[in-house]
N, C-alpha and C. Protein backbone atom coordinates (compact mmCIF):
# COMPACT_ATOMS: atom_id res chain seq x y z
N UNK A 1 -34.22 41.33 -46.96
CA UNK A 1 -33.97 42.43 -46.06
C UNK A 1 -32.81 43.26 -46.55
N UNK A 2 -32.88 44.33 -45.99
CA UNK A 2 -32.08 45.64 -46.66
C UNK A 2 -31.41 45.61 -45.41
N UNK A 3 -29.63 46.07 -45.83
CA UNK A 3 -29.10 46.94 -44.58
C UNK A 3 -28.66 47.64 -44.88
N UNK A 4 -28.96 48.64 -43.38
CA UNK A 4 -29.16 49.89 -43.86
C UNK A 4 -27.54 50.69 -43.11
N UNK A 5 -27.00 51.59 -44.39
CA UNK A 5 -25.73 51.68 -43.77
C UNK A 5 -25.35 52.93 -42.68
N UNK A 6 -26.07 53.00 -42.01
CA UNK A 6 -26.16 54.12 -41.21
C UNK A 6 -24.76 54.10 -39.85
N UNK A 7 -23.94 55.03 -39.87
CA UNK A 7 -23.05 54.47 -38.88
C UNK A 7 -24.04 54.74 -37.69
N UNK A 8 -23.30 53.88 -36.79
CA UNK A 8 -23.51 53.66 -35.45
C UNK A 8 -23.10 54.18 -34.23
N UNK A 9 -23.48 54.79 -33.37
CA UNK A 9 -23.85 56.26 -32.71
C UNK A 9 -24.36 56.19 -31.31
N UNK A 10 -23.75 56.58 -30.07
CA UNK A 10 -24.26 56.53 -28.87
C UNK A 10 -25.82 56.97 -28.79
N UNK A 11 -25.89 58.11 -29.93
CA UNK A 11 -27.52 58.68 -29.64
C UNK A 11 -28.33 57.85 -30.11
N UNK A 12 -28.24 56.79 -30.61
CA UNK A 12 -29.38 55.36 -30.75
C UNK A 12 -29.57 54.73 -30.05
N UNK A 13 -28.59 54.66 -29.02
CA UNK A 13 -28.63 53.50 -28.13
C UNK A 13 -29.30 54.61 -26.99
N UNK A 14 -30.96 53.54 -26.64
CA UNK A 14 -31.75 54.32 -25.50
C UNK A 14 -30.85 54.26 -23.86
N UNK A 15 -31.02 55.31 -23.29
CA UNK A 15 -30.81 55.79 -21.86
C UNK A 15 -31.48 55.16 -20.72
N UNK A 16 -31.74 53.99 -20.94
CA UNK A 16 -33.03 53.41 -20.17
C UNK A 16 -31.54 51.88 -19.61
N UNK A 17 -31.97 51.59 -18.21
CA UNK A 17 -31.08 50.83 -17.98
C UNK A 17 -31.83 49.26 -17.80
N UNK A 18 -31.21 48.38 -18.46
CA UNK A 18 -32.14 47.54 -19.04
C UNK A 18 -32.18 46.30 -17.89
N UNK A 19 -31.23 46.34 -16.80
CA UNK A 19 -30.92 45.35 -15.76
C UNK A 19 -31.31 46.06 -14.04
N UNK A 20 -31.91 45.37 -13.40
CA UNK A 20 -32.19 46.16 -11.81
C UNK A 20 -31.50 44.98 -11.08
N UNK A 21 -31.31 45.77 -9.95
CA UNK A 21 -30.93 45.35 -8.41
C UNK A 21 -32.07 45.39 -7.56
N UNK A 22 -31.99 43.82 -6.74
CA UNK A 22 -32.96 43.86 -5.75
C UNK A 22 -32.94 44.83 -4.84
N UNK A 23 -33.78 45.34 -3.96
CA UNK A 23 -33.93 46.22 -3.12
C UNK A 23 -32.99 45.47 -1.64
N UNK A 24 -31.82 46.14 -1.47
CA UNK A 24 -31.41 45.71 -0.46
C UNK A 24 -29.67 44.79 -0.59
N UNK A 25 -29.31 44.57 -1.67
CA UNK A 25 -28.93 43.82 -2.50
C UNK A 25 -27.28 44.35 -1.88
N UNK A 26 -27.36 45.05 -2.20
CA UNK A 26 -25.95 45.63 -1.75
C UNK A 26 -25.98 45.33 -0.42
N UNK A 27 -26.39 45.94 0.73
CA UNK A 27 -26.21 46.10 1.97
C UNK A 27 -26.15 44.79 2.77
N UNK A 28 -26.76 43.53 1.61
CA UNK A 28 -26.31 42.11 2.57
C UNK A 28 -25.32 41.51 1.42
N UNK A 29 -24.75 42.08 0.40
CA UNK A 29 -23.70 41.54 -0.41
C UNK A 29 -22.32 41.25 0.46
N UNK A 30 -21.46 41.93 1.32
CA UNK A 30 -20.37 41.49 2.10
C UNK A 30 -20.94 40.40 3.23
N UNK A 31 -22.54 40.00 3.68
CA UNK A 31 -22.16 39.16 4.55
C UNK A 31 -22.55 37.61 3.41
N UNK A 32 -23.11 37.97 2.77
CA UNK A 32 -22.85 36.51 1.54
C UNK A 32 -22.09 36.01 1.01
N UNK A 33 -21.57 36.81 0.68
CA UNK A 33 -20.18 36.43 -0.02
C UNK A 33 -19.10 35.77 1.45
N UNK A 34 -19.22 36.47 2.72
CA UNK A 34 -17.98 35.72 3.74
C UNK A 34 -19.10 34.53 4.20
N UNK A 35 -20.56 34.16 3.74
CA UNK A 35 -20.69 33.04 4.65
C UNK A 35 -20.39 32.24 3.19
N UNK A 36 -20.46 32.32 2.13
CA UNK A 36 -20.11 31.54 1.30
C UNK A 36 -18.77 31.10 1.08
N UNK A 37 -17.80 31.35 1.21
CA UNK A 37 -15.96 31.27 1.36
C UNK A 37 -15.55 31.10 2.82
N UNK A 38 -16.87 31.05 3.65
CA UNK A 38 -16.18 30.84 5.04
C UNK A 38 -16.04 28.97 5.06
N UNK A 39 -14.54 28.05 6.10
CA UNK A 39 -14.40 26.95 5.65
C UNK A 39 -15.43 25.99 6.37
N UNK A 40 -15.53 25.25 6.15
CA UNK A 40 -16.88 24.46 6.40
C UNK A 40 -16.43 23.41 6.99
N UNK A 41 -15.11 22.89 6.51
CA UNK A 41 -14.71 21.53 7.37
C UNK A 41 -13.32 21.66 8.43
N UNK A 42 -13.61 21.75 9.56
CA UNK A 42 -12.97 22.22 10.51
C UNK A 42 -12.08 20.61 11.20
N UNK A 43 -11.24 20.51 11.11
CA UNK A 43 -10.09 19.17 11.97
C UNK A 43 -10.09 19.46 13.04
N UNK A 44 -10.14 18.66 13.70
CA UNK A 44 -10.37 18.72 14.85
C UNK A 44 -8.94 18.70 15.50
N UNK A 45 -8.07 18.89 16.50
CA UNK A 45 -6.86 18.33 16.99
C UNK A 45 -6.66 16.60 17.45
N UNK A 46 -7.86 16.03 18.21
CA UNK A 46 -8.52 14.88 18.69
C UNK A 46 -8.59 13.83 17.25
N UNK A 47 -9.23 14.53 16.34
CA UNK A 47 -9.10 13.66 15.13
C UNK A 47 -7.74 13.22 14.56
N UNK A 48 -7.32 14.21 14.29
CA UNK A 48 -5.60 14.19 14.06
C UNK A 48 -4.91 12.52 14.89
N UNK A 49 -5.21 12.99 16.24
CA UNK A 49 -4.41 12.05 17.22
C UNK A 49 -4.99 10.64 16.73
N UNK A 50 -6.61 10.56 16.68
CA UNK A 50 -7.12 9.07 16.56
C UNK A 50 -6.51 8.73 15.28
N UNK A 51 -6.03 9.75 14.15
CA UNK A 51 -5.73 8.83 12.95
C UNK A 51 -4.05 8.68 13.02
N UNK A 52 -3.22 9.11 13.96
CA UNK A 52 -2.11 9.07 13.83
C UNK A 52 -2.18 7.22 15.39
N UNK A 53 -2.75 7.35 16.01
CA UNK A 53 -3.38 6.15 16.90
C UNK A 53 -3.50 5.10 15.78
N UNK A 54 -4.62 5.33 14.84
CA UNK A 54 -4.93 4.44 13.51
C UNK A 54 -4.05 3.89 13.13
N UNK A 55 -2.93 4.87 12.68
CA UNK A 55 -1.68 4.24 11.71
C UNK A 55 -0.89 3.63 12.28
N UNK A 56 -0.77 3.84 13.47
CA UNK A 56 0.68 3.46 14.19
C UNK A 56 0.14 1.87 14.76
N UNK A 57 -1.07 1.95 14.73
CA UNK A 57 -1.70 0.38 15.20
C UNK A 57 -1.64 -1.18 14.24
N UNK A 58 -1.65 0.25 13.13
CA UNK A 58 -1.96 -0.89 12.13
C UNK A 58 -0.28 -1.08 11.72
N UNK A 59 0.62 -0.23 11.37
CA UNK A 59 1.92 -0.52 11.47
C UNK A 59 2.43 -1.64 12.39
N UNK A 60 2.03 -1.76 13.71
CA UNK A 60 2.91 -2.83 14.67
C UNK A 60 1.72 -3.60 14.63
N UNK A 61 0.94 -3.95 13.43
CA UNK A 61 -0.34 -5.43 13.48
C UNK A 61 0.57 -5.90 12.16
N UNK A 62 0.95 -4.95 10.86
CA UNK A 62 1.58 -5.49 9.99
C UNK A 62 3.52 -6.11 10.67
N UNK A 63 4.08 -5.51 11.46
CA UNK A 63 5.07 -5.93 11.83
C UNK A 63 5.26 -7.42 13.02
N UNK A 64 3.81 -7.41 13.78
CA UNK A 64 3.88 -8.38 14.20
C UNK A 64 3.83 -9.88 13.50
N UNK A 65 2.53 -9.74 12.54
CA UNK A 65 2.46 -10.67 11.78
C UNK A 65 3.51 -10.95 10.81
N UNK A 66 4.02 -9.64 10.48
CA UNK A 66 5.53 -10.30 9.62
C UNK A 66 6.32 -11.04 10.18
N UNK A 67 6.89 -10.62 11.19
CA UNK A 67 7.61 -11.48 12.69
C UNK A 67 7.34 -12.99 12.51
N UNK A 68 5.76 -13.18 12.92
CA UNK A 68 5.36 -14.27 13.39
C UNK A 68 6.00 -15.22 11.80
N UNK A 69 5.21 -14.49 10.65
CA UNK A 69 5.40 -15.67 9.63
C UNK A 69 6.61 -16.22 9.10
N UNK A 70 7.92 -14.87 9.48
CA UNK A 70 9.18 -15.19 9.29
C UNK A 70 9.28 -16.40 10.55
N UNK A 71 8.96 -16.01 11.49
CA UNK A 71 9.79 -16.77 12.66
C UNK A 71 9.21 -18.43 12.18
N UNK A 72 7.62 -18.56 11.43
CA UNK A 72 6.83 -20.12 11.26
C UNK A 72 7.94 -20.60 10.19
N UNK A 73 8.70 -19.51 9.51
CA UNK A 73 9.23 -20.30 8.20
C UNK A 73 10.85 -20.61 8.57
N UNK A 74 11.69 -19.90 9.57
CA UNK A 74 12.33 -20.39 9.96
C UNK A 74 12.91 -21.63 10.83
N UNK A 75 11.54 -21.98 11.67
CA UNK A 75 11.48 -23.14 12.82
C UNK A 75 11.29 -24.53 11.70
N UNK A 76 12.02 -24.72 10.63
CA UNK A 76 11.09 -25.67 10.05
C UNK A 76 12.16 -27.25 10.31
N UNK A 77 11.69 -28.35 10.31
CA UNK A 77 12.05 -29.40 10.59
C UNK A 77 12.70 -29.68 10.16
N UNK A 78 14.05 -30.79 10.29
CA UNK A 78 14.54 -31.18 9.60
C UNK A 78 13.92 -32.34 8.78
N UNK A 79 14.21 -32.72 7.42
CA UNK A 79 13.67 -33.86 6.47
C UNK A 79 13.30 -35.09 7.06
N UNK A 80 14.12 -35.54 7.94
CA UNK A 80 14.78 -36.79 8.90
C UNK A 80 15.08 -36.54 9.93
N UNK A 81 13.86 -37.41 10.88
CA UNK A 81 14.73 -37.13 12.45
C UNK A 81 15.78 -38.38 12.91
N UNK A 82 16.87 -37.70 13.23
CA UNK A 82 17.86 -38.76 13.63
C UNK A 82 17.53 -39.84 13.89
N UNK A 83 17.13 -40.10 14.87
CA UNK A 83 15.99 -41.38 15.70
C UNK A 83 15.61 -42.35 14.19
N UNK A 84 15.08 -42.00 13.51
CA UNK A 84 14.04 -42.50 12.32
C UNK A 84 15.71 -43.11 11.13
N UNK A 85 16.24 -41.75 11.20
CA UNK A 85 17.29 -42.44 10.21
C UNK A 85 18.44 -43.30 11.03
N UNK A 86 18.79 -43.78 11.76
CA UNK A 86 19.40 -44.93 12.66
C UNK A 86 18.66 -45.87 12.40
N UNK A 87 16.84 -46.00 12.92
CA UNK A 87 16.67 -47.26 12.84
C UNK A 87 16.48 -47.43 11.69
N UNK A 88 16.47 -46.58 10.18
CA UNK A 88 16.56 -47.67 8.75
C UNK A 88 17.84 -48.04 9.25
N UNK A 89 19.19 -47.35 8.96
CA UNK A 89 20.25 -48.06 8.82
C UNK A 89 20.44 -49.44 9.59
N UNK A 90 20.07 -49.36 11.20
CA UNK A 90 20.09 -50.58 11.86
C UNK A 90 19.04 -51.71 11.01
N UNK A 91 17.76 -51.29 10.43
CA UNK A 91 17.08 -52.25 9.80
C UNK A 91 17.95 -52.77 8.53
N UNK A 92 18.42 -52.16 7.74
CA UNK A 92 19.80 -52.67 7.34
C UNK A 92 19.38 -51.70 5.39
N UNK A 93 18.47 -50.58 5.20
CA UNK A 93 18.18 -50.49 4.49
C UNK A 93 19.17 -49.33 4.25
N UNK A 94 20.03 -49.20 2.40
CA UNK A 94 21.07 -48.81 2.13
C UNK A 94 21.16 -47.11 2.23
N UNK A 95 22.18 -46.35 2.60
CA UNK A 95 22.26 -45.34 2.79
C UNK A 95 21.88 -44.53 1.24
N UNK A 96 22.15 -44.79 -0.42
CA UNK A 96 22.12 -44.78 -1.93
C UNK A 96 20.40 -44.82 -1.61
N UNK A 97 19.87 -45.60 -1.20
CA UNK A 97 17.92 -45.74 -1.11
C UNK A 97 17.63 -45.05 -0.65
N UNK A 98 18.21 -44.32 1.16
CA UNK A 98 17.40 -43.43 1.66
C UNK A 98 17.72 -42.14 0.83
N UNK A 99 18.95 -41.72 0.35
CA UNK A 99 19.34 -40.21 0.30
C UNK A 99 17.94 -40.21 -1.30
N UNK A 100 18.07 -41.34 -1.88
CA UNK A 100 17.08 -41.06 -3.74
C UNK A 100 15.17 -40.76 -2.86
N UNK A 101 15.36 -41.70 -1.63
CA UNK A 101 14.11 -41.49 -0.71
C UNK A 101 13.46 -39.79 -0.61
N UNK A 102 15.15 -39.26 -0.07
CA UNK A 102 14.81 -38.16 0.65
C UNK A 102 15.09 -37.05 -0.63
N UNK A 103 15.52 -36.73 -1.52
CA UNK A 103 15.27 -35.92 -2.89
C UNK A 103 14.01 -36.24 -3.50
N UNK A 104 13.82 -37.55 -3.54
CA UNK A 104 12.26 -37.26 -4.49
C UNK A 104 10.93 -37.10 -3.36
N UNK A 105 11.20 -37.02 -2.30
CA UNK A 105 10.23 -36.56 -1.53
C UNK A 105 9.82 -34.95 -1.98
């Protein structure tokens, strides 16, 4: 193929418009465009409240149970109840036996 060096010139290019508009096209273009950008997900005020209800429930379910498990780990027994360590000693078994008793427990 040959090219051909002819400059290039509005009067070549045909007068004919090569793209159409539907009939009508314009006159419903502003309400398409606002139902398309109009917002779609609307909050409710009521919703708001149930999720601020939500959080605040679950906040004093996590604070109770913290409570409770501090308070299970504080109540804790002593090793030896008095009662129990009297009657070894009265049974006559050495104070050196119970204390190696009560560490390797």
């Amino acid at each position: 193929m040959k090219k051909e060096n002819t400059p290039l010139s509005l009067k070549t290019i045909p007068k004919e418009k090569p793209f159409t508009v539907p009939d009508g096209y314009f006159e419903q273009f502003a309400l398409n465009i606002d139902q398309q950008i109009a917002p779609k997900h609307i909050v409710r005020p009521l919703r708001r409240w149930m999720y601020a209800a939500a959080m605040f429930a679950g906040i004093i379910a996590i604070g109770v149970m913290s409570y409770l498990l501090y308070k299970d780990n504080t109540d804790s027994e002593p090793l030896m109840a008095e009662d129990y360590y009297e009657n070894l000693i009265n049974a006559g078994v050495s104070e050196d036996l119970l204390v190696e008793y009560i560490l390797n427990e």
